[in-house]
Each structure stands twice: as structure tokens, then as C-alpha cells.
C-alpha atoms as a PDB file:
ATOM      1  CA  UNK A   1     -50.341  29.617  71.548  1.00  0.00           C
ATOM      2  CA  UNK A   2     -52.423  27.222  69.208  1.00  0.00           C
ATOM      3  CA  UNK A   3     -51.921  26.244  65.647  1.00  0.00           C
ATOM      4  CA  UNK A   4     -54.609  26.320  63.373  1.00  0.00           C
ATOM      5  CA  UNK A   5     -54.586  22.857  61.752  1.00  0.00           C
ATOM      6  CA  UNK A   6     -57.660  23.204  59.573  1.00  0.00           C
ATOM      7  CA  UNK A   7     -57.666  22.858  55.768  1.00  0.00           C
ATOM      8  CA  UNK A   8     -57.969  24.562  52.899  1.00  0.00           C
ATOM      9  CA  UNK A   9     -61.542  22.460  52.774  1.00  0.00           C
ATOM     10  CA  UNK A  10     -62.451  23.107  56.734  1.00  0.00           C
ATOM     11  CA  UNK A  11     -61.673  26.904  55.792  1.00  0.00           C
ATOM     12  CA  UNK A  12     -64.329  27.320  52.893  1.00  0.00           C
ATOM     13  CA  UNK A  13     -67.037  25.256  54.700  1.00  0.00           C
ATOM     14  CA  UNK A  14     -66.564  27.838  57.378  1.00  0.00           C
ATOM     15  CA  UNK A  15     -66.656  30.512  55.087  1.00  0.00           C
ATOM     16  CA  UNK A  16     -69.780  29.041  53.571  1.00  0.00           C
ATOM     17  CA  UNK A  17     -71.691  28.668  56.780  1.00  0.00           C
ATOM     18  CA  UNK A  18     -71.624  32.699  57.204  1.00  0.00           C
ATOM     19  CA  UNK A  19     -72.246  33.524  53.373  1.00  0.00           C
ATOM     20  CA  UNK A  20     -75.500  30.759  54.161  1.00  0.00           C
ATOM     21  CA  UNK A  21     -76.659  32.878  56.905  1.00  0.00           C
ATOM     22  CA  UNK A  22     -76.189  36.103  55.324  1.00  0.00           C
ATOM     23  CA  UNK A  23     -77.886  34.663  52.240  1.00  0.00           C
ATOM     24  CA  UNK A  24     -81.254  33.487  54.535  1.00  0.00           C
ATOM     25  CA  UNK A  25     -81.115  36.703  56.102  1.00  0.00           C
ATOM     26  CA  UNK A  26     -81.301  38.446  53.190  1.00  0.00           C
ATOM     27  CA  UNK A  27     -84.014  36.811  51.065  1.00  0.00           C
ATOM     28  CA  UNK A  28     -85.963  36.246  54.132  1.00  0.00           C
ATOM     29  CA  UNK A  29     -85.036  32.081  54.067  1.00  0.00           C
ATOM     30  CA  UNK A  30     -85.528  31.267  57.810  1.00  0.00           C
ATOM     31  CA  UNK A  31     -84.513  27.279  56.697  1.00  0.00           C
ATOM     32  CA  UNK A  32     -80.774  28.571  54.879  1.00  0.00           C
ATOM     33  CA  UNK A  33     -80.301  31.000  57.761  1.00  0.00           C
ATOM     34  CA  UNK A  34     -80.945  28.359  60.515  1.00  0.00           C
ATOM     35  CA  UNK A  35     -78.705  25.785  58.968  1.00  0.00           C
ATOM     36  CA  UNK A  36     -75.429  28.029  59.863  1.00  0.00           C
ATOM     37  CA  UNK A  37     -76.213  27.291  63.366  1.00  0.00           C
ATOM     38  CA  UNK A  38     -76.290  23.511  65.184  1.00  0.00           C
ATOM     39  CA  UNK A  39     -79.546  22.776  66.892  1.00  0.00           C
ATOM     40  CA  UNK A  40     -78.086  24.293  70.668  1.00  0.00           C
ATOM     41  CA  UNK A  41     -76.418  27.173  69.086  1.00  0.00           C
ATOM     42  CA  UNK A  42     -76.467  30.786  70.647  1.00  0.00           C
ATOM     43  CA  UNK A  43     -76.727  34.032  69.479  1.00  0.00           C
ATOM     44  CA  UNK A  44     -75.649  37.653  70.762  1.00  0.00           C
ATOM     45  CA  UNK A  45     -76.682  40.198  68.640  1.00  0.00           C
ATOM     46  CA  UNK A  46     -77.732  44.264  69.485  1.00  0.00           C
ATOM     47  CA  UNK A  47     -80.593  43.543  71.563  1.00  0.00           C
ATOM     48  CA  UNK A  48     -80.895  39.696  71.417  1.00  0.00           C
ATOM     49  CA  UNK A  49     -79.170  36.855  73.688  1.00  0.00           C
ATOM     50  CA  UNK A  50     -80.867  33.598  73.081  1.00  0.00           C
ATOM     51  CA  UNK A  51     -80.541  30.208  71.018  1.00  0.00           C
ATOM     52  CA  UNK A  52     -80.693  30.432  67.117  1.00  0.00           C
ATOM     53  CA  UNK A  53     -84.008  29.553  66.663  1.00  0.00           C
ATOM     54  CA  UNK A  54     -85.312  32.144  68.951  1.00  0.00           C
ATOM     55  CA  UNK A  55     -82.982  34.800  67.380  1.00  0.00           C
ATOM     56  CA  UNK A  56     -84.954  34.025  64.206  1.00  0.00           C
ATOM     57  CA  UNK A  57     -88.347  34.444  65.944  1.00  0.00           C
ATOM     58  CA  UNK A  58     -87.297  37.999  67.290  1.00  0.00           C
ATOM     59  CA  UNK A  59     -86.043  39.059  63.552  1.00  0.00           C
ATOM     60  CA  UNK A  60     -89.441  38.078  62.421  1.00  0.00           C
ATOM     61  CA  UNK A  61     -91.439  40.993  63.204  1.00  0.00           C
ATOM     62  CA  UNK A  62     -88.084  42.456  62.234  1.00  0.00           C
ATOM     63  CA  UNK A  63     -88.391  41.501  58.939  1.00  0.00           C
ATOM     64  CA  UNK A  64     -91.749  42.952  58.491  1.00  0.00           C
ATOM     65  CA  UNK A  65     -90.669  46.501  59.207  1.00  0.00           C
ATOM     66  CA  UNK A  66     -88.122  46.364  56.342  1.00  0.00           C
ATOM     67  CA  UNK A  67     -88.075  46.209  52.353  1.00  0.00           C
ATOM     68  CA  UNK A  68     -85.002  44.832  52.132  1.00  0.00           C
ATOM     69  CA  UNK A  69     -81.383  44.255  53.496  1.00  0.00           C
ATOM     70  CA  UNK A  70     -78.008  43.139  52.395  1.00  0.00           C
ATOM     71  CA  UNK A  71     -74.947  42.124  53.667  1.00  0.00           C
ATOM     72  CA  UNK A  72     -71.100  42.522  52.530  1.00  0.00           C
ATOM     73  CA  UNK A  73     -68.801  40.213  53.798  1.00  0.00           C
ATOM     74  CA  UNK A  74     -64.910  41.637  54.098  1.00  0.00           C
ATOM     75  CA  UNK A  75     -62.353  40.186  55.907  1.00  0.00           C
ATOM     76  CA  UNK A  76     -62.411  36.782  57.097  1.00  0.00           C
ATOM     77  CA  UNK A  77     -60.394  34.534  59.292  1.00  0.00           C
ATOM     78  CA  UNK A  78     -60.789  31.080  60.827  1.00  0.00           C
ATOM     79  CA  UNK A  79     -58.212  29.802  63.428  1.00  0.00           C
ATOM     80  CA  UNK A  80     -59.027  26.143  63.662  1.00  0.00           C
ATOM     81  CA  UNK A  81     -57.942  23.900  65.991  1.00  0.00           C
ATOM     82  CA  UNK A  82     -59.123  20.091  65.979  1.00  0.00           C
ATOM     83  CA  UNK A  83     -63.324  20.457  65.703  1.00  0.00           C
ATOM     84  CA  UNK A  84     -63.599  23.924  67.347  1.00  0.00           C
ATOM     85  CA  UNK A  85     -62.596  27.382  64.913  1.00  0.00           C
ATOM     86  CA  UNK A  86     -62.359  30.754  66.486  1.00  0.00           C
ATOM     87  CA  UNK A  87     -63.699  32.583  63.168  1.00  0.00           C
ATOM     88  CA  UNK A  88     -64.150  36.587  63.036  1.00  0.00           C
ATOM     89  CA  UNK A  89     -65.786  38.137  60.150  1.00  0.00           C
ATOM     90  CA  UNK A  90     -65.822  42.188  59.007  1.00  0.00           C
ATOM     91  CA  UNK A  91     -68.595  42.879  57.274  1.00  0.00           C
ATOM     92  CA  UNK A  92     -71.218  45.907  56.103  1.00  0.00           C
ATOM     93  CA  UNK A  93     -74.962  45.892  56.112  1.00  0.00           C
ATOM     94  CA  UNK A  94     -77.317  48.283  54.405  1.00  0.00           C
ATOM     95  CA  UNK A  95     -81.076  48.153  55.619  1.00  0.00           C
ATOM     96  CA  UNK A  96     -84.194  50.054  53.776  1.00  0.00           C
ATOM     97  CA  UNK A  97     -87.599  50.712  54.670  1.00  0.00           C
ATOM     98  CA  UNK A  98     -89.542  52.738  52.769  1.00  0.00           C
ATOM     99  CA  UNK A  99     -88.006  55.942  51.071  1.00  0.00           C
ATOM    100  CA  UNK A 100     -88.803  58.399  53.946  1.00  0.00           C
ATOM    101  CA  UNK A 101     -88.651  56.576  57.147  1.00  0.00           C
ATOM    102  CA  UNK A 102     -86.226  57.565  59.677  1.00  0.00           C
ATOM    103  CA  UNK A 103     -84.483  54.841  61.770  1.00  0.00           C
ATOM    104  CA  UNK A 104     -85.283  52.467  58.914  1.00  0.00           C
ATOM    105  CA  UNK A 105     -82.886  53.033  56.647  1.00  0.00           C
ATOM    106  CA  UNK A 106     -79.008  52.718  58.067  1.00  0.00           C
ATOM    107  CA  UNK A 107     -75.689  51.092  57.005  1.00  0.00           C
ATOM    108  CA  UNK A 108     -73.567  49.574  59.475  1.00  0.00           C
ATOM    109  CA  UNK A 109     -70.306  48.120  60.136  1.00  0.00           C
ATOM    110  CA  UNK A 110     -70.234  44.928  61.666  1.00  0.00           C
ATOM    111  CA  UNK A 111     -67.826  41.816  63.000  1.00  0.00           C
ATOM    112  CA  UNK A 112     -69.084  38.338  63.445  1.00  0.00           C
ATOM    113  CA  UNK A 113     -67.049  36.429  66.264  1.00  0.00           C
ATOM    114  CA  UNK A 114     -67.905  32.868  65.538  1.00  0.00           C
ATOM    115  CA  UNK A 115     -67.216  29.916  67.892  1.00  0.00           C
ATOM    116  CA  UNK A 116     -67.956  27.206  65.266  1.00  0.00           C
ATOM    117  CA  UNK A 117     -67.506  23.367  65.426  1.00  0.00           C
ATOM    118  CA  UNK A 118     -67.472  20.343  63.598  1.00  0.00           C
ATOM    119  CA  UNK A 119     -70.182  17.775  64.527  1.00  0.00           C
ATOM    120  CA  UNK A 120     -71.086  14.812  62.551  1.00  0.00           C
ATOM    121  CA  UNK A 121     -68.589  16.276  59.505  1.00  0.00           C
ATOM    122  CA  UNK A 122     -70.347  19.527  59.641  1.00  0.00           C
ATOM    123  CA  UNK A 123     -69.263  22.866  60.952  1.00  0.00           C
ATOM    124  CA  UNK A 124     -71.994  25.295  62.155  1.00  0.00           C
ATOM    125  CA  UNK A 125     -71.998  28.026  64.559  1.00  0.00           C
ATOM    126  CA  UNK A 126     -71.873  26.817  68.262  1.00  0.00           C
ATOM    127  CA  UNK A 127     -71.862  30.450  69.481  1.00  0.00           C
ATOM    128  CA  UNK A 128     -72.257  33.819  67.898  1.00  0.00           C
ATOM    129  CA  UNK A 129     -71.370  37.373  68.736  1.00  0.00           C
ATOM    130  CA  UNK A 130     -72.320  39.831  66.348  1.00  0.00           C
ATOM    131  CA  UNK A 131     -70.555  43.104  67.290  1.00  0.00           C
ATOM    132  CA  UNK A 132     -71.773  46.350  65.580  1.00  0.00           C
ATOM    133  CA  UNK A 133     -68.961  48.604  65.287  1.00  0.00           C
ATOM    134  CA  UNK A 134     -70.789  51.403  63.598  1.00  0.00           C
ATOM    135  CA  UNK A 135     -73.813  52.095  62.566  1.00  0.00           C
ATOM    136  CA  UNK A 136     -74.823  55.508  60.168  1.00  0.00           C
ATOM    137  CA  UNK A 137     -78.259  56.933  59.409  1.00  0.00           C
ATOM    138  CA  UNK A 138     -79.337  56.728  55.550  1.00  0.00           C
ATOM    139  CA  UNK A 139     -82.686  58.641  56.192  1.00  0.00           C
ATOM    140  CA  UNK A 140     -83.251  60.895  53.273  1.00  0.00           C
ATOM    141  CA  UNK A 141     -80.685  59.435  51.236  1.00  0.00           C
ATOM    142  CA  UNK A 142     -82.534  56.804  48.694  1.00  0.00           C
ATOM    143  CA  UNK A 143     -84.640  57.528  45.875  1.00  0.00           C
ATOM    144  CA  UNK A 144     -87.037  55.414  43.717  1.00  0.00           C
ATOM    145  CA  UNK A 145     -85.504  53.614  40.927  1.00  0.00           C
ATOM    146  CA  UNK A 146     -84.816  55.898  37.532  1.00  0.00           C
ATOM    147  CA  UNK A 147     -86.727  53.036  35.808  1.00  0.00           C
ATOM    148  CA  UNK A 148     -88.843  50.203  35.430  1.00  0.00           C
ATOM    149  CA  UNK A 149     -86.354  46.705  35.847  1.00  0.00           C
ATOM    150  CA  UNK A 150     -86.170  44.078  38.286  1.00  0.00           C
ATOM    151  CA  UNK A 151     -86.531  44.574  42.073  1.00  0.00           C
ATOM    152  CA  UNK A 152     -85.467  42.338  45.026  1.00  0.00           C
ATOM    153  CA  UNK A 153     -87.594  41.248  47.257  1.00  0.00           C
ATOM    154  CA  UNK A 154     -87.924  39.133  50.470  1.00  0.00           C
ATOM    155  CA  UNK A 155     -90.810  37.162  48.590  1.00  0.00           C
ATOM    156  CA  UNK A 156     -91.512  34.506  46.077  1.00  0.00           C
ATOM    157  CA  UNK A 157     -91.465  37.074  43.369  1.00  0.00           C
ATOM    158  CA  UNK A 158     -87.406  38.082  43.915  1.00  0.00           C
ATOM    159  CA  UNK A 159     -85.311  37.183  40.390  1.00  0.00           C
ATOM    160  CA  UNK A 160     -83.738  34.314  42.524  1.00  0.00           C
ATOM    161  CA  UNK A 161     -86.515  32.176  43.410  1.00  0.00           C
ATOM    162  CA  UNK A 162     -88.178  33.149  40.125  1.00  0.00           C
ATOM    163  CA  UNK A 163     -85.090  31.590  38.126  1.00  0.00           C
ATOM    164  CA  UNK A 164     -85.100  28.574  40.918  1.00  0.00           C
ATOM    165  CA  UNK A 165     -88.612  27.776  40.133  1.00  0.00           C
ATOM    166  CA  UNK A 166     -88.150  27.971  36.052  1.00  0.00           C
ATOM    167  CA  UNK A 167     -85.259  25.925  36.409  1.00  0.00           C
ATOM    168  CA  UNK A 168     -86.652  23.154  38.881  1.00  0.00           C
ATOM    169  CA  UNK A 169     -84.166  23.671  41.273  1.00  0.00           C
ATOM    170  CA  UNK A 170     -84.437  23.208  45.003  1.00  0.00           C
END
């Protein structure tokens, strides 16, 4: 049996290569969500078996089909040993399209299985399998907003990049 030898540090950059995915996924930041993988790295997800930056070429059209998305990240372990980490993830996602469209709108239940390593200092996803455990209809279950506020997006307009740009940052 092996010993996981990472550290507290190894841990949270591992942790922070899946919130960085999860982030680009979500506001629709093909750059963020490609920098959780390194530049051979695979991906298995419902549907999809190919490198990284072909799984983000199949999301694409994907991405048009949806208003929004968002994903929870639960449970979270890392067994590293040297520069390789086993790493499994629980998580939830909740995907919209518009307020009556069936198949659109869903939550689902999810695991990431993560072979990550450390090259060059960083750790990145070698080789991903993203397991959906469950997945449940929300087709006539959302409603418009009760009132004029802010609204994500998956543009330039979202609150976040809106902030970024008053505050000059990145």
C-alpha cells in the first residue's frame, strides 16, 4: 500500500487546479479551464474521450445551447505519492437553458477521478475521468427572477469580469 507524502501545499494546489477548471467552465473561460490540464492531458467525460483541448472544442457548441451552469465541489481527496496524486472529487452541477426547455435544464451528481502530476513545479491533470453518478431532470422547475438585480452570464457583461475590468485586474 502507498503513503501519500504530499503536503499541506501539494494538497491545495491540487485542490486549486479543479476549483480552476470548474471556474473556466463556468464563466465560459476556455484559457482558466485549459490550464487544469498539462498540454498531453486526457479527458473521459459522458460522451467524450479525447485530449483536453479537444474536450474543450466539443463543449463549445455545448456552451451555446446553455444560459448558464455551475458547479459544487464536496468531498475531496488527494493521495500523493512523489509527482503523481490519485485525486477523486464529489461534486454537483446544475445546468439551465431557457425556462421551458426539456433536457436543458438538469442537476447532477458527479465524481472527478484525477490522475494529476507535478511537472516543472506544477500539478495539472494528466488524466481525467469524470463519472456521472446521477443525473435528475429540472424541466419545469425554474422561474424568472422576482426582480430586476444582477444576472450571471457566460459573457463580458457577468458581475465578475465587470468588477475585473473596473479594477484593472487581469
Amino acid at each position: 500500500m502507498a503513503t501519500s507524502t504530499g503536503s499541506d501545499s501539494e494538497r491545495w494546489q491540487i485542490y486549486e487546479v479543479v476549483l480552476r477548471y470548474c471556474r473556466g467552465l463556468d464563466r465560459n473561460d476556455k484559457a482558466l479551464m485549459r490550464s487544469a490540464y498539462h498540454a498531453d492531458g486526457i479527458d473521459h467525460h459522458t460522451g467524450f474521450t479525447g485530449t483536453a483541448d479537444e474536450f474543450i472544442e466539443w463543449l463549445t457548441p455545448l456552451w451555446r445551447d446553455y444560459q448558464g451552469s455551475m458547479h459544487f465541489i464536496g468531498n475531496h481527496w488527494a493521495e500523493i505519492v512523489g509527482d503523481d496524486a490519485v485525486v477523486e472529487t464529489y461534486g454537483m452541477s446544475v445546468h439551465w437553458g431557457k425556462l421551458d426547455e426539456d433536457g436543458k435544464n438538469t442537476t447532477n451528481g458527479f465524481r472527478y477521478v484525477d490522475h494529476m502530476t507535478k511537472r516543472d513545479g506544477l500539478w495539472a491533470i494528466s488524466e481525467r475521468w469524470a463519472a456521472r453518478d446521477w443525473t435528475r431532470s429540472d424541466a419545469g422547475r425554474y422561474v424568472p427572477k422576482e426582480a430586476e438585480g444582477p444576472t450571471g452570464t457566460r459573457t463580458q457583461e457577468d458581475p465578475l469580469w465587470v468588477l475585473k475590468r473596473k479594477l484593472q485586474i487581469g
